[in-house]
Protein backbone atom coordinates (compact mmCIF):
# COMPACT_ATOMS: atom_id res chain seq x y z
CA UNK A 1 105.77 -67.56 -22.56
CA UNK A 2 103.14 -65.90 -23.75
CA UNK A 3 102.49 -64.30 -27.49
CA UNK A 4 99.31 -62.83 -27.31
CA UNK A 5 95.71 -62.64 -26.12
CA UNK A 6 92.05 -64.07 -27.58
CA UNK A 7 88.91 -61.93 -26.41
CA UNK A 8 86.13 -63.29 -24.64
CA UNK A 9 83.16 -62.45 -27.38
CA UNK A 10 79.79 -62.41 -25.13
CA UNK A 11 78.20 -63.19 -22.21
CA UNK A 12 79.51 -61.79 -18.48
CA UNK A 13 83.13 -61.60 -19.45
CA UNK A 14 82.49 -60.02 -22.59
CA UNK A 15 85.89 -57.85 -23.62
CA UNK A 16 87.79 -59.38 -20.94
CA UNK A 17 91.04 -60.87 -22.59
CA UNK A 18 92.68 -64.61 -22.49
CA UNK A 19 96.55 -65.27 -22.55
CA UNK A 20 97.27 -67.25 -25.51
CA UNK A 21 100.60 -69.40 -24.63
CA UNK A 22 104.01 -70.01 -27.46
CA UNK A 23 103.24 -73.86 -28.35
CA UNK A 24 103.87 -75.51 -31.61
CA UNK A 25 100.14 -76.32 -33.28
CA UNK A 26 98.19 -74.11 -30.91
CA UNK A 27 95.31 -72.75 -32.90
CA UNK A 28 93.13 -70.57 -30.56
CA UNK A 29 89.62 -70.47 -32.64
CA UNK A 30 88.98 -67.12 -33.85
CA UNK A 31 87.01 -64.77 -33.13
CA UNK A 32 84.29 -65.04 -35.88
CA UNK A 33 83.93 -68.52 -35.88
CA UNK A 34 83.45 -67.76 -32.22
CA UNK A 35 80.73 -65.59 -32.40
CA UNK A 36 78.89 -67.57 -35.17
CA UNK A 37 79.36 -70.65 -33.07
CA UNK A 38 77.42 -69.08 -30.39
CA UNK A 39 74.99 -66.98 -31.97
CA UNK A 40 73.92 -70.75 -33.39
CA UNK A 41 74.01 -71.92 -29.58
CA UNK A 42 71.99 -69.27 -29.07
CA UNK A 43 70.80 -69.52 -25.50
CA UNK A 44 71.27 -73.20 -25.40
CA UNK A 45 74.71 -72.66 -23.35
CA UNK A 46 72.66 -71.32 -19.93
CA UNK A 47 73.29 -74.14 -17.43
CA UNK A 48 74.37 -76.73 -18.89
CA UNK A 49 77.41 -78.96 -18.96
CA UNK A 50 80.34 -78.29 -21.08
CA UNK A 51 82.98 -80.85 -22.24
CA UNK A 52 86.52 -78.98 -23.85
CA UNK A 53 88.37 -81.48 -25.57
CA UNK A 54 92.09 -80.25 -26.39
CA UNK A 55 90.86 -77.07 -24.68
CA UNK A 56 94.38 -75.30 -25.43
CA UNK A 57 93.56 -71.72 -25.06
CA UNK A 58 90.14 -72.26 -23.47
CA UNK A 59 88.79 -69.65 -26.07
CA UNK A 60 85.46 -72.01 -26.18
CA UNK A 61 85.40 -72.98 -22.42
CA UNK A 62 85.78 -69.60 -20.82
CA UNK A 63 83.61 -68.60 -23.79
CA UNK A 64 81.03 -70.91 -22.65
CA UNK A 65 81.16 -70.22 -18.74
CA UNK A 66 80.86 -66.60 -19.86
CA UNK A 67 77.88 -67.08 -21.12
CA UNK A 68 76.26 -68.74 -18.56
CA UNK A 69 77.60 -72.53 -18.42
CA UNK A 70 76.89 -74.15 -15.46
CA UNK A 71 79.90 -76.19 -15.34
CA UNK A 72 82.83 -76.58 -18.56
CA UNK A 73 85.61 -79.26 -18.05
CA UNK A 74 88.43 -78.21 -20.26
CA UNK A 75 91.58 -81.24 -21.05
CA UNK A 76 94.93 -80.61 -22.28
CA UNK A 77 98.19 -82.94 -22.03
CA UNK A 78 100.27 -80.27 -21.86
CA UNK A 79 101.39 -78.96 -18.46
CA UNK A 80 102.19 -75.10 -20.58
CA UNK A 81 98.20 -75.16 -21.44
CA UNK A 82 96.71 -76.50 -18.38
CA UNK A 83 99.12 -74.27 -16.33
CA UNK A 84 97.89 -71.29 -18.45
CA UNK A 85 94.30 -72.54 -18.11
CA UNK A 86 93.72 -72.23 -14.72
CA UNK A 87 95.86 -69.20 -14.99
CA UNK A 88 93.52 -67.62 -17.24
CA UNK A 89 90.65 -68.86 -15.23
CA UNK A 90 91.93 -67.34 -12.10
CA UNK A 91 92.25 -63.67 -13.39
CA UNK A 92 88.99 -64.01 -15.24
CA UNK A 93 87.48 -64.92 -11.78
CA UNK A 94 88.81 -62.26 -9.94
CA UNK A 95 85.36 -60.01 -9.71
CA UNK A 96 83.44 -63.09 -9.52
CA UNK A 97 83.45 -66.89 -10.52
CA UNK A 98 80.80 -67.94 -13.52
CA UNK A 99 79.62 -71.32 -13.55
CA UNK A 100 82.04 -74.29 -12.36
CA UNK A 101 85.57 -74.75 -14.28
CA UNK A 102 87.16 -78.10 -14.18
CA UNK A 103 90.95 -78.34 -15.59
CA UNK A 104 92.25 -81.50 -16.55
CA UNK A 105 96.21 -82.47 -17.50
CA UNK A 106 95.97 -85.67 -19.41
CA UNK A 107 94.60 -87.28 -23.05
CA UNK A 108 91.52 -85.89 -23.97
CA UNK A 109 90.16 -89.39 -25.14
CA UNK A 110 91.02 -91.04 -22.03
CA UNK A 111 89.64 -88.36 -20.00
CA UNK A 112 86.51 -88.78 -21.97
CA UNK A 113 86.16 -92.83 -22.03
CA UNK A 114 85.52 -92.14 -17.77
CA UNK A 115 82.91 -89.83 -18.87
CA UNK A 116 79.52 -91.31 -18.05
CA UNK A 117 77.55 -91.95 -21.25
CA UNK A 118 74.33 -88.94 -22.02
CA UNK A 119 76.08 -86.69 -19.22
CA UNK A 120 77.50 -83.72 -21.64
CA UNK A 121 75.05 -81.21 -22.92
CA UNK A 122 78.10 -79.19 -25.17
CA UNK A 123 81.12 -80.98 -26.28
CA UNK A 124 84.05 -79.07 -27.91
CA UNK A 125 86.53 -80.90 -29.78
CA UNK A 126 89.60 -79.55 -31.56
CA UNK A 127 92.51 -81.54 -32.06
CA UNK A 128 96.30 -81.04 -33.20
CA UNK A 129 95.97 -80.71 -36.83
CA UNK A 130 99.27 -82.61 -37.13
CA UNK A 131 97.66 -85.81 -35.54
CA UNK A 132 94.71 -86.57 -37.93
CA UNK A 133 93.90 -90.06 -36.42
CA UNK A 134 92.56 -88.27 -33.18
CA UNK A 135 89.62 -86.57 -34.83
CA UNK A 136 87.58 -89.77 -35.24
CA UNK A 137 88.61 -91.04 -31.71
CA UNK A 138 87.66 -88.13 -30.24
CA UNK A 139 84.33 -87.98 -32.17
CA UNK A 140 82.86 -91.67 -31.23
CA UNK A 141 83.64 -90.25 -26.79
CA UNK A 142 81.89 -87.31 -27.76
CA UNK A 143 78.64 -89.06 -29.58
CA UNK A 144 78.95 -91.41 -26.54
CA UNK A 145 78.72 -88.99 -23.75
CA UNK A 146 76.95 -86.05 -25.05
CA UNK A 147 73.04 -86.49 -24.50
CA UNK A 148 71.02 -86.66 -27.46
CA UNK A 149 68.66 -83.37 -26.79
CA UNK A 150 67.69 -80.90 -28.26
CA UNK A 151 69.93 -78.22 -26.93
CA UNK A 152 72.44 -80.42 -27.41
CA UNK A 153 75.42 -80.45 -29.55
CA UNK A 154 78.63 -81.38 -30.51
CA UNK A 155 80.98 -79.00 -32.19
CA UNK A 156 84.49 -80.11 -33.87
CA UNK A 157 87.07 -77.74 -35.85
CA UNK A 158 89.18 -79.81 -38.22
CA UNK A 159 91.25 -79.36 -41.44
CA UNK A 160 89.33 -78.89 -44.47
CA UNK A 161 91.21 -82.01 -45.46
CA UNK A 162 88.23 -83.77 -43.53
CA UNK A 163 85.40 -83.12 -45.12
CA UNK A 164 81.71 -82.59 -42.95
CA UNK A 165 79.63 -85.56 -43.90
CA UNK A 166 82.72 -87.96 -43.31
CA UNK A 167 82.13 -87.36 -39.34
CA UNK A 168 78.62 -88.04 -39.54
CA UNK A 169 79.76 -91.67 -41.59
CA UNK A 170 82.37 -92.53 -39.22
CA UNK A 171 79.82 -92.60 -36.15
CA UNK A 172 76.93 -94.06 -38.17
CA UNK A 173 77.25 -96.87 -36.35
CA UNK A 174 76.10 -95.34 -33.03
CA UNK A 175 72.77 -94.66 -34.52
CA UNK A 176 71.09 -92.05 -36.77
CA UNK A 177 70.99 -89.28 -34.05
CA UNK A 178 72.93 -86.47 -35.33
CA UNK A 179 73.19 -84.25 -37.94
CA UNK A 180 74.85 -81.02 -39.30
CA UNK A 181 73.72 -77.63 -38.29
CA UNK A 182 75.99 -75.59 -39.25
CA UNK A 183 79.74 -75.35 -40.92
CA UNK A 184 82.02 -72.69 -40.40
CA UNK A 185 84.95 -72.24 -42.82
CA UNK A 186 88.07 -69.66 -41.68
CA UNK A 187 91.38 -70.27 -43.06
CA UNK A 188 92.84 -73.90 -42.96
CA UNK A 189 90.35 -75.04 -40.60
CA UNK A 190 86.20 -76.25 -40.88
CA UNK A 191 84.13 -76.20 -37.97
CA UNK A 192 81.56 -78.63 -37.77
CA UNK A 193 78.59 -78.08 -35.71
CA UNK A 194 76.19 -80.85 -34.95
CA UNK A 195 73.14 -81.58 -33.17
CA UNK A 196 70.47 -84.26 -32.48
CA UNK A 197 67.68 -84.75 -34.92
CA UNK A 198 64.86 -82.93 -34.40
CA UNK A 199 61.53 -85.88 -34.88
């Protein structure tokens, strides 16, 4: 069942709309922090190799292959979201595929651990509120796998419960590689945009 749609902000798909699925918790991220998101991305997103951890809607993977992504894989454990993922994929691709789409049924953080380490350029992460002791799990897979470049990055929406500068203490112990670019508050939710030092 579905409740209503997100729209695709930028990029080749620009307008085009998204079928938002009835699930408990399902937050797709708005449009602002959307378009903030990627207007800090800039032009970093062409070609490169997304990672959509708890990709519910898809809003940031089909966001990302919209504009230009050469391949996004996009992880949900529910069959409702996946099913409506490559749904949503398939109707977006009717006038032409964008990139390569990968859709994954299964944990997030398992999917991840198989994830070769420096082989993600983008990583999204955004977790079920309700299940707080994922967002540091799912943080460490992404500082492990997502290559420290510039053009890099690793972007996380969590409550505002969690405050910024605990994720950058919590993988500290992975090295002094990242930092905070950018935090983007709307409603009960913070994203957190990070990136590789700049030497």
């Amino acid at each position: 069942m579905t409740t209503g749609k997100v729209r695709i902000i930028g990029g080749a798909w620009r307008g085009r709309s998204i079928k938002v699925i009835d699930s408990p918790g399902l937050r797709p991220t708005a449009d602002r922090t959307r378009e903030t998101l990627f207007n800090c991305l800039g032009q970093r997103v062409d070609d490169l190799i997304c990672f959509d951890m708890f990709a519910g809607t898809g809003a940031l993977g089909f966001e990302a292959l919209s504009r230009g992504a050469q391949k996004v894989t996009m992880i949900d454990a529910s069959k409702q979201a996946h099913d409506a993922l490559k749904e949503n994929y398939q109707n977006l691709a009717k006038d032409g595929a964008l990139g390569f789409a990968e859709f994954i049924k299964g944990n997030a953080i398992a999917s991840a651990s198989k994830q070769a380490e420096n082989s993600i350029d983008i990583c999204f992460i955004d977790p079920p509120f309700s299940e707080p002791g994922l967002f540091f799990d799912a943080l460490k897979q992404a500082v492990r796998i997502t290559k420290k470049n510039d053009g890099c990055a690793i972007y996380m929406e969590h409550p505002k419960t969690i405050n910024p500068e605990e994720l950058l203490k919590e993988i500290a112990e992975y090295g002094d590689f990242w930092e905070i670019r950018r935090t983007i508050r709307s409603g009960v939710a913070i994203g957190t945009l990070m990136a590789p030092k700049i030497i």
